[in-house]
Protein backbone atom coordinates (compact mmCIF):
# COMPACT_ATOMS: atom_id res chain seq x y z
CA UNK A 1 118.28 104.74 65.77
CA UNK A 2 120.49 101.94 64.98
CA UNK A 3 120.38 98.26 66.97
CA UNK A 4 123.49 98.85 68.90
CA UNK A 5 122.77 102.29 69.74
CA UNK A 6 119.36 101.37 71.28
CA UNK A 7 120.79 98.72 73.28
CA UNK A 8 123.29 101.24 74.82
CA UNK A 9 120.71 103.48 75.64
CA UNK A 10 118.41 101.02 77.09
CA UNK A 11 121.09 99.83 79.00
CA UNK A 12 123.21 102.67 80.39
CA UNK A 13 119.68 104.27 81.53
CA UNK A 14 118.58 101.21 83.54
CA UNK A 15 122.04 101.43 85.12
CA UNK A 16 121.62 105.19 85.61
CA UNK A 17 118.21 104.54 87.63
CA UNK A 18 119.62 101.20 89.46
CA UNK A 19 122.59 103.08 90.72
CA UNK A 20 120.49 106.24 91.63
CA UNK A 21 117.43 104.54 93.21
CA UNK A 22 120.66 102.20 95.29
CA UNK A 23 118.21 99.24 94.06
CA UNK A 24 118.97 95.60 95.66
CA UNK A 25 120.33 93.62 92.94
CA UNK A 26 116.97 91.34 93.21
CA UNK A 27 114.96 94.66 92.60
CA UNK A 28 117.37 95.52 89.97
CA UNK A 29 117.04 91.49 88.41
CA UNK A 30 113.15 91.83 88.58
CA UNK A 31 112.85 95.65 86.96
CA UNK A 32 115.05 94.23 83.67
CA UNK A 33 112.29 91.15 83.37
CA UNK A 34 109.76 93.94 83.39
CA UNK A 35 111.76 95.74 80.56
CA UNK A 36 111.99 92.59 78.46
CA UNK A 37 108.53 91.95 79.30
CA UNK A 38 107.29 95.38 78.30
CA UNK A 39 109.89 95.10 74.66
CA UNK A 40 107.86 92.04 73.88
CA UNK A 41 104.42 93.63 74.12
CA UNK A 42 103.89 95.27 70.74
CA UNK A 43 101.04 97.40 71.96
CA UNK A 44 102.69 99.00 74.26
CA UNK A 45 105.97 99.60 72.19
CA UNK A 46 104.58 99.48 68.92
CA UNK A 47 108.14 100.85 67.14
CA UNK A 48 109.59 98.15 65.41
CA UNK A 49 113.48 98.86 66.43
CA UNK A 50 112.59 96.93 69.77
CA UNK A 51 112.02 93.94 68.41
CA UNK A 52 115.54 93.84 67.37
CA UNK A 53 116.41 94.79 71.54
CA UNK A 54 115.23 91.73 73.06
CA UNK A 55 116.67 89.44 70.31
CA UNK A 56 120.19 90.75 70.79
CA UNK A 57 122.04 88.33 72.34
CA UNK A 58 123.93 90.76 74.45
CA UNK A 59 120.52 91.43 76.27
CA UNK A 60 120.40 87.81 77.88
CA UNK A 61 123.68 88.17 78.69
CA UNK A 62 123.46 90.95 80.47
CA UNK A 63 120.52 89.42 82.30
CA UNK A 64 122.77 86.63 82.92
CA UNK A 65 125.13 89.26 84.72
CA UNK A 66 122.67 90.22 86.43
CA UNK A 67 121.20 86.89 87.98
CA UNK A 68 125.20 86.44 89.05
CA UNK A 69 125.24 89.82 91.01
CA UNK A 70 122.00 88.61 92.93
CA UNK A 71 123.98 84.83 93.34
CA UNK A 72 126.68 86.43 95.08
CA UNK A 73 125.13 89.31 96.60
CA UNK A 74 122.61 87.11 98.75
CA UNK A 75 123.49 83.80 100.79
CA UNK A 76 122.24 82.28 103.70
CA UNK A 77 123.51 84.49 106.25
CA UNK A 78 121.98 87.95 103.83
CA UNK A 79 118.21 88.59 103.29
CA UNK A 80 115.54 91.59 103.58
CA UNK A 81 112.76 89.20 104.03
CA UNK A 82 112.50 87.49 107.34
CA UNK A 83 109.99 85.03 107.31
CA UNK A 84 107.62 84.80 109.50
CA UNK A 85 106.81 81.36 111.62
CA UNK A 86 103.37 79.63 111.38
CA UNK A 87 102.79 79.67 114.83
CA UNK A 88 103.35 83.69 114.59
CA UNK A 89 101.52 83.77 111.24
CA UNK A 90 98.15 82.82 113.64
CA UNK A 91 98.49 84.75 115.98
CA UNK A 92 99.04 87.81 113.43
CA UNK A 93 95.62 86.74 112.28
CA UNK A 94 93.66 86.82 115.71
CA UNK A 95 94.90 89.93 116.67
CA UNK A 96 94.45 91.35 113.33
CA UNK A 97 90.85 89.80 113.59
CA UNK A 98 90.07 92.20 116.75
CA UNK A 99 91.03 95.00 114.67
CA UNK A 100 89.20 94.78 111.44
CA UNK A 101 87.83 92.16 109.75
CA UNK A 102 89.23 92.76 106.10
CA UNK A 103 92.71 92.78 106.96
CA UNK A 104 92.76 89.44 109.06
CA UNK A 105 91.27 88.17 105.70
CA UNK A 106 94.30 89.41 103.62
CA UNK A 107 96.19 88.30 106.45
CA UNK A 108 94.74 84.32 106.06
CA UNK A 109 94.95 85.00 102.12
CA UNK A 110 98.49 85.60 102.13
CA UNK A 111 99.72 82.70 104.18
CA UNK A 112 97.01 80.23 102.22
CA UNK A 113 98.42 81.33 99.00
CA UNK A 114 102.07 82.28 99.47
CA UNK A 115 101.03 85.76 98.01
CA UNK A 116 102.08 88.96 98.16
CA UNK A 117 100.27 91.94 99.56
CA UNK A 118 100.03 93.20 96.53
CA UNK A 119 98.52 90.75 94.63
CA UNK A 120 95.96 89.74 97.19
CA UNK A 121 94.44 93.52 97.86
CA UNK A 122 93.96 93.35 93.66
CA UNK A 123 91.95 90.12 93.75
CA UNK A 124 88.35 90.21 92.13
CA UNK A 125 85.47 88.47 93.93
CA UNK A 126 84.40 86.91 90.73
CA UNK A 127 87.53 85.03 90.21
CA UNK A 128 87.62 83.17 93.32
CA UNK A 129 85.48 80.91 94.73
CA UNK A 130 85.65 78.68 98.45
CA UNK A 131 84.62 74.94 99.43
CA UNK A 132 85.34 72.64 101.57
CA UNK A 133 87.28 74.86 103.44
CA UNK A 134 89.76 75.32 100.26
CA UNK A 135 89.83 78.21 98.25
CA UNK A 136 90.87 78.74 94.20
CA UNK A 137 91.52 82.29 93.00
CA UNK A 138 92.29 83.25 88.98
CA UNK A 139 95.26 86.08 89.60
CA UNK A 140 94.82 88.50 86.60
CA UNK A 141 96.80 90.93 88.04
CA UNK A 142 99.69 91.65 89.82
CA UNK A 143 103.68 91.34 89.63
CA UNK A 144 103.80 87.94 88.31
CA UNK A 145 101.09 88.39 85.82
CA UNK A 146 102.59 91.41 85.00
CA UNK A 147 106.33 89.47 84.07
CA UNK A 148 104.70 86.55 82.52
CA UNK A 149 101.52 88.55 80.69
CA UNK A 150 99.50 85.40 81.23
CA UNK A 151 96.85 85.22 84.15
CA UNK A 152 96.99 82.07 86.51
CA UNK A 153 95.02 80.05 88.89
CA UNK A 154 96.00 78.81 92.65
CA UNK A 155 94.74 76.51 94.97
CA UNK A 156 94.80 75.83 98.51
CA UNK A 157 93.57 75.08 102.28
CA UNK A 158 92.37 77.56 104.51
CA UNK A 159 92.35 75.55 107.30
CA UNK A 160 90.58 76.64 110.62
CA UNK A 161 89.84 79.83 108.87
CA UNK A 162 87.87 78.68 105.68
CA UNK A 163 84.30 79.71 107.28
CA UNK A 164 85.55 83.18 107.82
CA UNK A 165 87.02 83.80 104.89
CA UNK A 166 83.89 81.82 103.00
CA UNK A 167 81.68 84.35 104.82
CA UNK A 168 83.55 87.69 103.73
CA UNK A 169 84.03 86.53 100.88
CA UNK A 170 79.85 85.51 100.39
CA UNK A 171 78.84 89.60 101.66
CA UNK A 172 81.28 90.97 98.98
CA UNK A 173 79.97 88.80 96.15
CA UNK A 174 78.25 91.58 94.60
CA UNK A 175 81.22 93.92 94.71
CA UNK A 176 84.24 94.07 92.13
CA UNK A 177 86.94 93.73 94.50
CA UNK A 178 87.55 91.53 97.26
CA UNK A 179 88.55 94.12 99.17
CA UNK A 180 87.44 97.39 99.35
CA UNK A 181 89.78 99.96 97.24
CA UNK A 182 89.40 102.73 99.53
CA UNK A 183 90.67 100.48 102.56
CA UNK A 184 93.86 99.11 100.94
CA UNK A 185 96.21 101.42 102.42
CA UNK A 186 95.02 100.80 105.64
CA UNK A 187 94.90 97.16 105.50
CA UNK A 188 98.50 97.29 104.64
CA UNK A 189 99.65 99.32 107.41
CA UNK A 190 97.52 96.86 109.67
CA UNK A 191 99.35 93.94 108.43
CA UNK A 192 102.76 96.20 108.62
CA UNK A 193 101.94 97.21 112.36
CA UNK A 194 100.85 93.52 113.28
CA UNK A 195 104.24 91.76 112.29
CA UNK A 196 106.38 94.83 113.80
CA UNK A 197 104.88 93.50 116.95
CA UNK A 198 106.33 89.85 116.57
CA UNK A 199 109.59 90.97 115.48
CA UNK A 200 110.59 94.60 114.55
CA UNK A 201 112.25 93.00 111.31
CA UNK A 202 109.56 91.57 109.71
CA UNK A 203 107.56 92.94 106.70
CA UNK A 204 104.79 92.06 104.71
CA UNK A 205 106.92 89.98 102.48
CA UNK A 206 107.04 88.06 105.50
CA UNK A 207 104.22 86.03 105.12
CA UNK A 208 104.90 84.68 101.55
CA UNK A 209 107.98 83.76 102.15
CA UNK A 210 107.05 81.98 105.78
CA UNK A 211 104.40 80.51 103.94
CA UNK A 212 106.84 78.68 101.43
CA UNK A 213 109.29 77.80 104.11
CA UNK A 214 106.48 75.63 105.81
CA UNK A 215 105.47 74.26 102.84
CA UNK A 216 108.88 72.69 101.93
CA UNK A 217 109.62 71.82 105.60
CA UNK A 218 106.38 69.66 105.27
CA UNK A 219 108.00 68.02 102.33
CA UNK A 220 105.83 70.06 99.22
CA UNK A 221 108.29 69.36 96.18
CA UNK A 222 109.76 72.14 95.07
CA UNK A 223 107.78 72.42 91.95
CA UNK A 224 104.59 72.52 93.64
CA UNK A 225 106.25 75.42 95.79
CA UNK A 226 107.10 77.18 92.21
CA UNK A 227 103.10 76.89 91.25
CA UNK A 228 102.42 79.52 94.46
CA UNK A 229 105.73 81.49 94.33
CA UNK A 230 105.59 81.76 90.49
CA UNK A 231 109.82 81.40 90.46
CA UNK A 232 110.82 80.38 87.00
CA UNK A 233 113.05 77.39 87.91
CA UNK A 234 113.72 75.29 90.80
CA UNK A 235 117.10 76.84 91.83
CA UNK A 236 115.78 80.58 92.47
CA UNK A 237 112.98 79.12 94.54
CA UNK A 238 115.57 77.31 96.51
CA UNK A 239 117.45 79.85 96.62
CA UNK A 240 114.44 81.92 97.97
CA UNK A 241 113.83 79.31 100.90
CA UNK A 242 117.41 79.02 101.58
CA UNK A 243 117.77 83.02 102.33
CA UNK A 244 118.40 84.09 106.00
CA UNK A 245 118.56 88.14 107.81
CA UNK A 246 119.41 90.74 105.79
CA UNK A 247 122.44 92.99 106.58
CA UNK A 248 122.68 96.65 105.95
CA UNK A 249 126.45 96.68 105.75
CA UNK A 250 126.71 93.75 103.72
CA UNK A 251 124.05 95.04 101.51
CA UNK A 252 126.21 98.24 100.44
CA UNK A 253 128.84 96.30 99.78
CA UNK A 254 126.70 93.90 97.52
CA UNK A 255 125.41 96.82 96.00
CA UNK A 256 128.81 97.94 94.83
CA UNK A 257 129.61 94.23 93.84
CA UNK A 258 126.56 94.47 91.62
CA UNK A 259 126.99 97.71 89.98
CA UNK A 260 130.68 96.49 88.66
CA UNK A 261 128.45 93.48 86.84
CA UNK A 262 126.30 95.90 85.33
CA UNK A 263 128.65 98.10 83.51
């Protein structure tokens, strides 16, 4: 299969499943990293031809195009993630506390380090480690490890909840996971059902991005932001903070916008 040929392929099917999946252009920005990602892991795609994909200059370009469609296609006033306030965030965690312990833990974990759901229910108990009321956790897996291929380690306060977490986090020392496998799905529809009740808008994703909002309203540079958030450079974690509600209408009409770009 010849260079150009490949690239046509790779492209026109990514397109294909974008436009059939009606992917947000951010979902649609973050799926291509994963392609490039995956094109620069021999192992995975040992045949040589796709070595000559990722150094085509046409495939930064289209990422280029890409990062334009989700410039235009979100502003201030145009979001999915509502964030959620700290003063909310708390009382998520208390009533999610009388429910069951491990998912006011993920709850705490979340807003302490600006994480995803995701990448908190995947943490092993060997790779963090609490004092002083501050915890550090190694991330070796997860979406950002799995862009970037390279694990990472974050810091942070736990505040008025660093004895509770230090205490779960002391009985599953002898277990793999922080949190049980068989209880992630419930967990997650815990922390769903618990920020439904503050505002019928919010998700999961709320919590991250709250988190990161609070931090740059206390004055946190923006590159210490980036160390939690994992953005590559300062103006999509800006952009990120600077996000407001997110619009159905305006959405479809973004989508369309975005799908122009692509071809």
């Amino acid at each position: 299969m010849s260079r150009t040929a490949t690239l046509a392929e790779l492209q026109k099917e990514f397109v294909r499943e974008a436009t059939l999946k009606r992917w947000k252009p951010t979902t649609a920005l973050t799926s291509w990293g994963q392609i490039c990602g995956l094109i620069r892991r021999p192992d995975l795609l040992p045949d040589t031809r796709w070595k000559d994909v990722i150094n085509d200059p046409r495939v930064a370009a289209f990422t280029r195009r890409l990062k334009q469609a989700v410039a235009k296609a979100y502003d201030k006033d145009d979001d999915h993630d509502v964030p959620l306030q700290p003063n909310d965030a708390t009382a998520v965690m208390r009533d999610l506390l009388q429910q069951a312990r491990p998912a006011a833990v993920s709850a705490i974990l979340m807003w302490a380090l600006v994480a995803r759901v995701g990448d908190v229910l995947q943490l092993r108990t060997k790779h963090t480690e609490t004092q002083n009321g501050s915890i550090k956790v190694l991330y070796t897996a997860g979406k950002r490890v799995m862009l970037t291929q390279q694990p990472y380690v974050v810091t942070s306060h736990l505040g008025p909840w660093g004895a509770l977490v230090a205490d779960w986090l002391r009985a599953r020392r002898r277990c793999t996971f922080v949190f049980p496998q068989e209880m992630r799905t419930t967990i997650q529809t815990l922390l769903l059902t618990a920020v439904k009740k503050v505002n019928p808008k919010l998700n999961t994703r709320a919590f991250r991005r709250g988190a990161a909002i609070a931090l740059a309203k206390r004055g946190v540079p923006i590159p210490q932001i980036r160390q939690f958030t994992g953005h590559s450079s300062d103006e999509m974690c800006k952009r990120y903070l600077a996000w407001g509600w997110f619009d159905t209408n305006t959405h479809n009409q973004n989508l369309i916008n975005a799908k122009n770009l692509w071809e």
